[in-house]
Protein backbone atom coordinates (compact mmCIF):
# COMPACT_ATOMS: atom_id res chain seq x y z
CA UNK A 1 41.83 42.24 34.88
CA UNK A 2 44.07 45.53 34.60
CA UNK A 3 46.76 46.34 36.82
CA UNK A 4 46.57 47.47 39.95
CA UNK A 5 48.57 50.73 41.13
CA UNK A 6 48.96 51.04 44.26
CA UNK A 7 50.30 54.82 46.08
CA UNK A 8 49.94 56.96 48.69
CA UNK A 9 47.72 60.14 48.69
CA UNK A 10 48.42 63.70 49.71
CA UNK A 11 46.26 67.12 50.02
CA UNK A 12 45.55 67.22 46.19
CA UNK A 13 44.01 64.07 45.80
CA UNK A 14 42.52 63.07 49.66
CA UNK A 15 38.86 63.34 47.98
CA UNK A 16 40.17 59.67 46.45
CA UNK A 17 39.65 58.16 49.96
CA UNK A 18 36.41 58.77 50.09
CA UNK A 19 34.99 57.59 46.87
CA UNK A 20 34.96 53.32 48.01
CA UNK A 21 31.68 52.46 49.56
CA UNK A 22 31.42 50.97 52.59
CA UNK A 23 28.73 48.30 54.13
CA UNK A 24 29.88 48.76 57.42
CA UNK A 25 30.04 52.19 58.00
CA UNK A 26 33.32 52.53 59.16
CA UNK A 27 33.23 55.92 58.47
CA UNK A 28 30.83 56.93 61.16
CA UNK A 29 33.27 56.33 63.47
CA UNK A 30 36.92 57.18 61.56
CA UNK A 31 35.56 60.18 59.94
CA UNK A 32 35.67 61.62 63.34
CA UNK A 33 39.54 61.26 63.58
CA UNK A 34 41.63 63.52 61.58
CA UNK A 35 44.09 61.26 59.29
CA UNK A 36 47.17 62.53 58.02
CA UNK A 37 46.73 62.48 53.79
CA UNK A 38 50.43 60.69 54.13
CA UNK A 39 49.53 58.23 56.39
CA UNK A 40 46.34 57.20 53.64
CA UNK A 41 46.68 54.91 50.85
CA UNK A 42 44.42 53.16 48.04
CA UNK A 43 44.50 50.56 45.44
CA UNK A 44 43.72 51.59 42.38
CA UNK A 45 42.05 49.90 39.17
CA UNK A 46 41.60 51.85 35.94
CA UNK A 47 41.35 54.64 37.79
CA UNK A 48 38.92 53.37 40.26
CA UNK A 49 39.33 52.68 44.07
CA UNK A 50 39.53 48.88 44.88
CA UNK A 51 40.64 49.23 48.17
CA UNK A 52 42.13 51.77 50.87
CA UNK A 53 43.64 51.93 54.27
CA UNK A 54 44.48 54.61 56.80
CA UNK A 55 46.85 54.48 59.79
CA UNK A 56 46.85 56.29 63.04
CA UNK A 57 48.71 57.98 65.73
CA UNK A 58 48.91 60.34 68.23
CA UNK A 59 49.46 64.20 67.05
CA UNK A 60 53.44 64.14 67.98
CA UNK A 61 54.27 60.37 66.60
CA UNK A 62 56.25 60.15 64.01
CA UNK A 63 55.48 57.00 62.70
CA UNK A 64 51.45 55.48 62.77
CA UNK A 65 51.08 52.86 65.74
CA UNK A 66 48.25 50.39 63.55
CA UNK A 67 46.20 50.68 60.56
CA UNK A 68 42.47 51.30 61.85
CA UNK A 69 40.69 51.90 58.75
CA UNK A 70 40.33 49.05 56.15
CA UNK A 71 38.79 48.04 53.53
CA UNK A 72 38.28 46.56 50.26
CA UNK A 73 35.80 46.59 47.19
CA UNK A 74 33.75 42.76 46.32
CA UNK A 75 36.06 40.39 44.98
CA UNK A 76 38.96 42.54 45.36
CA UNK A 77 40.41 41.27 48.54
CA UNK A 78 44.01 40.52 46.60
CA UNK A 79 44.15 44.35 46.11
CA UNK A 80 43.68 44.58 49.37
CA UNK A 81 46.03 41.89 50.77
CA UNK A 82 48.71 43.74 48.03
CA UNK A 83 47.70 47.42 49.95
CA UNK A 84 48.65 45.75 53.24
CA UNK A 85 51.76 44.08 52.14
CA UNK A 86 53.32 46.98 50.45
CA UNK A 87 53.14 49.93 53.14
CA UNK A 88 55.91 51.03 54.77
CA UNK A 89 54.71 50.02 58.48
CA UNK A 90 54.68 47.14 59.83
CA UNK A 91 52.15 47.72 62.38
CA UNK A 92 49.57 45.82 63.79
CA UNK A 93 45.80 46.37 62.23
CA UNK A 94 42.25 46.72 63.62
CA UNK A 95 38.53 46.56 61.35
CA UNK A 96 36.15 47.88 63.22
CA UNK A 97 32.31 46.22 61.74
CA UNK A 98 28.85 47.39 63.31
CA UNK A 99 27.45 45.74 66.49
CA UNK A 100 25.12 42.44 65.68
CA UNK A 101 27.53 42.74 61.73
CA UNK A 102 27.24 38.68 61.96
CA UNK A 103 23.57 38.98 61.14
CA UNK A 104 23.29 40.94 58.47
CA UNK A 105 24.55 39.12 54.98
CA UNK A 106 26.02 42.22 53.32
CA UNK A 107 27.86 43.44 56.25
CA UNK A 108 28.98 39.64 57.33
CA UNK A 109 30.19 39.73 53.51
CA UNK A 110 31.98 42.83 53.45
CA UNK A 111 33.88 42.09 57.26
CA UNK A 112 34.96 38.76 56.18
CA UNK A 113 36.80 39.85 52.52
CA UNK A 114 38.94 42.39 55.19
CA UNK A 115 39.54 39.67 57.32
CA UNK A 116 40.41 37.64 54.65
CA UNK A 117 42.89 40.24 52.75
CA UNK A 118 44.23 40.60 56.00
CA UNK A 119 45.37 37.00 56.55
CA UNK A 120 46.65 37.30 52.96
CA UNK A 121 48.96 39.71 53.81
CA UNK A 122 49.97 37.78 56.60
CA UNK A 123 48.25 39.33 59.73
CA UNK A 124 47.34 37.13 62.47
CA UNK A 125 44.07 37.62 64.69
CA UNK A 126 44.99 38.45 68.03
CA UNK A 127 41.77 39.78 69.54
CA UNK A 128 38.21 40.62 69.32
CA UNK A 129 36.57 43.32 71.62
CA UNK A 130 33.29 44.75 72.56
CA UNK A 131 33.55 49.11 70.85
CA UNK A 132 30.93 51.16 73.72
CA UNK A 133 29.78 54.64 73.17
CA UNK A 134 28.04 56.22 75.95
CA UNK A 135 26.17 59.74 75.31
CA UNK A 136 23.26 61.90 77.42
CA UNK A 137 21.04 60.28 75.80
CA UNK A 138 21.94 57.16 77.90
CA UNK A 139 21.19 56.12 81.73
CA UNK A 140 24.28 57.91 83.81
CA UNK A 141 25.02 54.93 86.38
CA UNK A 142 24.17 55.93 89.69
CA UNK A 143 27.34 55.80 92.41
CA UNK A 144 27.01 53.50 95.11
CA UNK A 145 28.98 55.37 97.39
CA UNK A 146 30.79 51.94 98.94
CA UNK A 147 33.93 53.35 97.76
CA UNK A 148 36.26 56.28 98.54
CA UNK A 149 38.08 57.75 95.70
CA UNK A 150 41.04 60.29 95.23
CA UNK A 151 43.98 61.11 92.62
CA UNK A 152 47.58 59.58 93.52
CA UNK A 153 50.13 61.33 92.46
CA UNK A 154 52.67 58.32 92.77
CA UNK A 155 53.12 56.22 89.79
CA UNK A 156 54.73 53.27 92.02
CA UNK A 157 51.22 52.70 93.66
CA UNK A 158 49.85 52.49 89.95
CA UNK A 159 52.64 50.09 88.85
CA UNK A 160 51.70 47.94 92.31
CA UNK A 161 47.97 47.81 91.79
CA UNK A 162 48.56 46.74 87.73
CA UNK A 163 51.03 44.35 88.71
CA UNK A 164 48.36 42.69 91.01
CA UNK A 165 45.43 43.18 89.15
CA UNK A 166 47.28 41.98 85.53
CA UNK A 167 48.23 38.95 87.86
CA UNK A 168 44.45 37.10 87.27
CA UNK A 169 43.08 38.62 83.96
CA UNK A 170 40.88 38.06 80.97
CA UNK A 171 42.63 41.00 78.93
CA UNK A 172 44.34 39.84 76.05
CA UNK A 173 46.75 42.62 75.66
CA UNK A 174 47.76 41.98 79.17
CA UNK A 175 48.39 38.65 78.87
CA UNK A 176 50.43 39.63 76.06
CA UNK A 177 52.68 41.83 77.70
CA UNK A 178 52.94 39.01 80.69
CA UNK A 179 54.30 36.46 78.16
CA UNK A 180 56.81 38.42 77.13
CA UNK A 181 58.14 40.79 79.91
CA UNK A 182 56.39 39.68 82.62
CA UNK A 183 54.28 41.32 85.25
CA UNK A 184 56.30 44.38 85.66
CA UNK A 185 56.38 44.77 81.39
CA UNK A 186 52.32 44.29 81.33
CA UNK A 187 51.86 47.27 84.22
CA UNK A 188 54.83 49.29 82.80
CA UNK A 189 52.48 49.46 79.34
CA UNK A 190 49.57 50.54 80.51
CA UNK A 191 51.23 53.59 82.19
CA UNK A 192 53.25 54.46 79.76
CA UNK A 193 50.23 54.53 77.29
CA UNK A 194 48.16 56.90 80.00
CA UNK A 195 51.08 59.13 80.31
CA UNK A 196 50.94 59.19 76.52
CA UNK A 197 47.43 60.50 76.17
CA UNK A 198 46.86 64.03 76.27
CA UNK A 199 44.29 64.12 79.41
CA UNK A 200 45.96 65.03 82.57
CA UNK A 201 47.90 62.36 84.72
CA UNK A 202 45.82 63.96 87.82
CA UNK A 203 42.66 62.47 86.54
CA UNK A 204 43.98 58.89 87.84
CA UNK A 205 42.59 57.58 90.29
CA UNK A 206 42.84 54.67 93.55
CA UNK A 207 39.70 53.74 95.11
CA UNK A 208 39.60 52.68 99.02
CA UNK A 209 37.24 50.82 100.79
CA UNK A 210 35.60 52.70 104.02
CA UNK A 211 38.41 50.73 106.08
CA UNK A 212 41.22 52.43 103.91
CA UNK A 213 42.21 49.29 102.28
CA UNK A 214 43.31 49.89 98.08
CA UNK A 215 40.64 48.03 96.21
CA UNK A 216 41.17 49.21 92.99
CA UNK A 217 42.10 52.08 90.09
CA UNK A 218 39.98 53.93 87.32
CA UNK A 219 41.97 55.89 84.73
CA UNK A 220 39.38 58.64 82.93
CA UNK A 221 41.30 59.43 80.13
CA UNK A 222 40.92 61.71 76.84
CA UNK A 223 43.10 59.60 73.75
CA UNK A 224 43.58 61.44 70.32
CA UNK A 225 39.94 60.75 69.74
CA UNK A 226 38.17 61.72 72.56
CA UNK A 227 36.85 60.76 76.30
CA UNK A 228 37.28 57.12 77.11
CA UNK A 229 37.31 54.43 80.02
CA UNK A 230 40.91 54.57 80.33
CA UNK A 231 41.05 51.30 83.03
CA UNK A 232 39.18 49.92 85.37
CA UNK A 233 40.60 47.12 87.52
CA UNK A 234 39.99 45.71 90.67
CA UNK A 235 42.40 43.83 93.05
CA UNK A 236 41.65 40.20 93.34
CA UNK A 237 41.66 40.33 97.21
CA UNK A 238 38.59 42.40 96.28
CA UNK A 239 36.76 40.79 93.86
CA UNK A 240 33.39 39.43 93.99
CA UNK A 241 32.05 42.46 94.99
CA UNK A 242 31.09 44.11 91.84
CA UNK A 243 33.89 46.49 92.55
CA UNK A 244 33.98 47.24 88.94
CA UNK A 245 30.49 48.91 88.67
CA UNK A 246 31.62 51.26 91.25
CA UNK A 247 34.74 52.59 89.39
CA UNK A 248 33.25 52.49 85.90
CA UNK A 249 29.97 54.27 87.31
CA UNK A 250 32.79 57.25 89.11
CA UNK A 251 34.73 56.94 86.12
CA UNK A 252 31.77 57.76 83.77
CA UNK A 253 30.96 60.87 86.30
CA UNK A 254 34.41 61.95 86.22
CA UNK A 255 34.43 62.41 82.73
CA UNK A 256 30.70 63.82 82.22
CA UNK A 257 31.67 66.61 84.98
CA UNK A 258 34.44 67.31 82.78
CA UNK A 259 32.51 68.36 79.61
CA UNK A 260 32.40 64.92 78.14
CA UNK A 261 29.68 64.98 75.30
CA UNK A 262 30.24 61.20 74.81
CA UNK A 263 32.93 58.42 76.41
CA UNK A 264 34.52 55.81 74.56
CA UNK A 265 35.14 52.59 75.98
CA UNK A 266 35.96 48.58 74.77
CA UNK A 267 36.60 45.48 76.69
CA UNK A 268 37.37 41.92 75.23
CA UNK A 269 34.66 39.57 73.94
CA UNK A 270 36.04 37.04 76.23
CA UNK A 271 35.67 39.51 79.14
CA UNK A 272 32.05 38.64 79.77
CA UNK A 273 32.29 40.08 83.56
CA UNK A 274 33.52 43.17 82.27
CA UNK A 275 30.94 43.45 79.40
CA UNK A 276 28.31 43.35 81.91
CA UNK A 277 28.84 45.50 83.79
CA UNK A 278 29.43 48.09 80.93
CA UNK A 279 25.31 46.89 80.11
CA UNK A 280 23.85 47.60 83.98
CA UNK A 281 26.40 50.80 83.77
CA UNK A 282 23.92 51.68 80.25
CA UNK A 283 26.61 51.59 77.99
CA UNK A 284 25.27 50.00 74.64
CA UNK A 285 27.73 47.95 72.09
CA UNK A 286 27.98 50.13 69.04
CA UNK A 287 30.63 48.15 67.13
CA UNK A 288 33.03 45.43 67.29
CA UNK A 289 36.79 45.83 66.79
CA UNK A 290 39.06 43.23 65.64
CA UNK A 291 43.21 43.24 66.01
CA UNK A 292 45.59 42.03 63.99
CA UNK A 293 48.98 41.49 64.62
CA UNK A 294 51.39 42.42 61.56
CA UNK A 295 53.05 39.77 59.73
């Protein structure tokens, strides 16, 4: 077997990136994000591409915050594992397969070399989530009007309500941030990453029951990428109720009133409460994503 080389790409030679094929389609989804050529490299084998990655961030970063697109060609998952080993961030990493990609051989192939050049190169699995993708051409949830929304302009009331609803949760990230910082870490995070999208901080909103009592938030958000469900959470005083459907249903409104041609949205596998209630809302499953921690 010939030597691998191994480099980074730039404007003369992006069209390199391109030239790997790939069962799972990633590209359907990345090709709609604009990648810096510096923040792309490949594997190479006489000549031939073995094995790429790109890395993401928002337009003002500096440095990428993960590696989001991944992958390698059959039997080459050392090239691969060498591709992640050898960049110059040590950030976590995501592969994002198809929806149902457990049931089809080629794709089930293809998603477990990546996952396997990623352990390689030392990345741990840290979480698997449900990808959404909701468009016209799907139901728009209907409000149920047993809730009273508005924007808050205070970030301490945001910080209260995440404290409390991080306090019983199923999100792994979350639970992350608990272990290490606590409560007050786990809330500080999620603001700080809504305050670092681009979509206006008055689009965040509490939601009130009829009595005036805080039940929950929803966060409509635009990231780098587009629309998304920012955050939904309920307080668990309130739970029980389906409280959920409510925001996600306003939050999905919000956005569509807003010009949104399609909302992005993911929630844990393990979040089965959550997951259904992005079904009844009509949001189908398009893809999975899996994250990596970096070695």
């Amino acid at each position: 077997m010939t030597d691998l080389v191994i480099r980074a790409l730039d404007e003369r030679d992006a069209h390199l990136f391109d030239t790997l094929p790939d069962p799972l389609r990633a590209g359907e989804t990345h090709r709609q994000v604009r990648y810096r050529p510096d923040w792309k490299r490949v594997a190479l084998r006489d000549g031939r591409v073995v094995a790429r990655a790109a890395w993401w961030g928002g337009p003002d970063d500096s440095e990428p915050l993960l590696a989001e697109w991944f992958d390698v060609a059959d039997g080459e998952e050392a090239a691969g594992a060498e591709l992640l080993r050898t960049a110059p961030w040590r950030v976590g990493l995501e592969i994002n397969p198809p929806a149902g990609w457990r049931d089809d051989p080629v794709q089930r192939a293809a998603a477990e070399a990546r996952y396997a050049a990623a352990r390689a190169a030392g990345f741990t699995l840290f979480v698997e989530r449900i990808v959404y993708r909701w468009t016209p051409q799907c139901t728009l949830p209907a409000r149920p009007g047993r809730l009273e929304f508005a924007p808050e302009p205070d970030d301490k009331v945001f910080l209260d309500a995440l404290r409390r609803i991080h306090s019983v949760t199923l999100d792994a990230h979350a639970r992350k941030a608990i272990a290490v910082g606590g409560l007050d870490q786990a809330a500080q995070e999620a603001v700080d990453f809504f305050n670092w999208c681009p979509s206006p901080r008055e689009w965040w909103q509490v939601a009130r029951t009829r009595e005036g009592e805080l039940a929950g938030i929803h966060i409509p958000a635009h990231n780098p990428q587009g629309p998304c469900i920012g955050f939904i959470g309920v307080l668990p005083e309130h739970r029980g109720h389906g409280y959920a459907h409510d925001l996600l249903a306003e939050c999905t409104h919000f956005l569509v009133e807003r010009g949104a041609e399609f909302i992005a949205a993911a929630t844990d596998q393990a979040n089965a409460p959550m997951a259904a209630h992005f079904a009844k809302a009509g949001y189908p499953a398009v893809r999975e994503r899996t994250h990596f921690d970096a070695p």
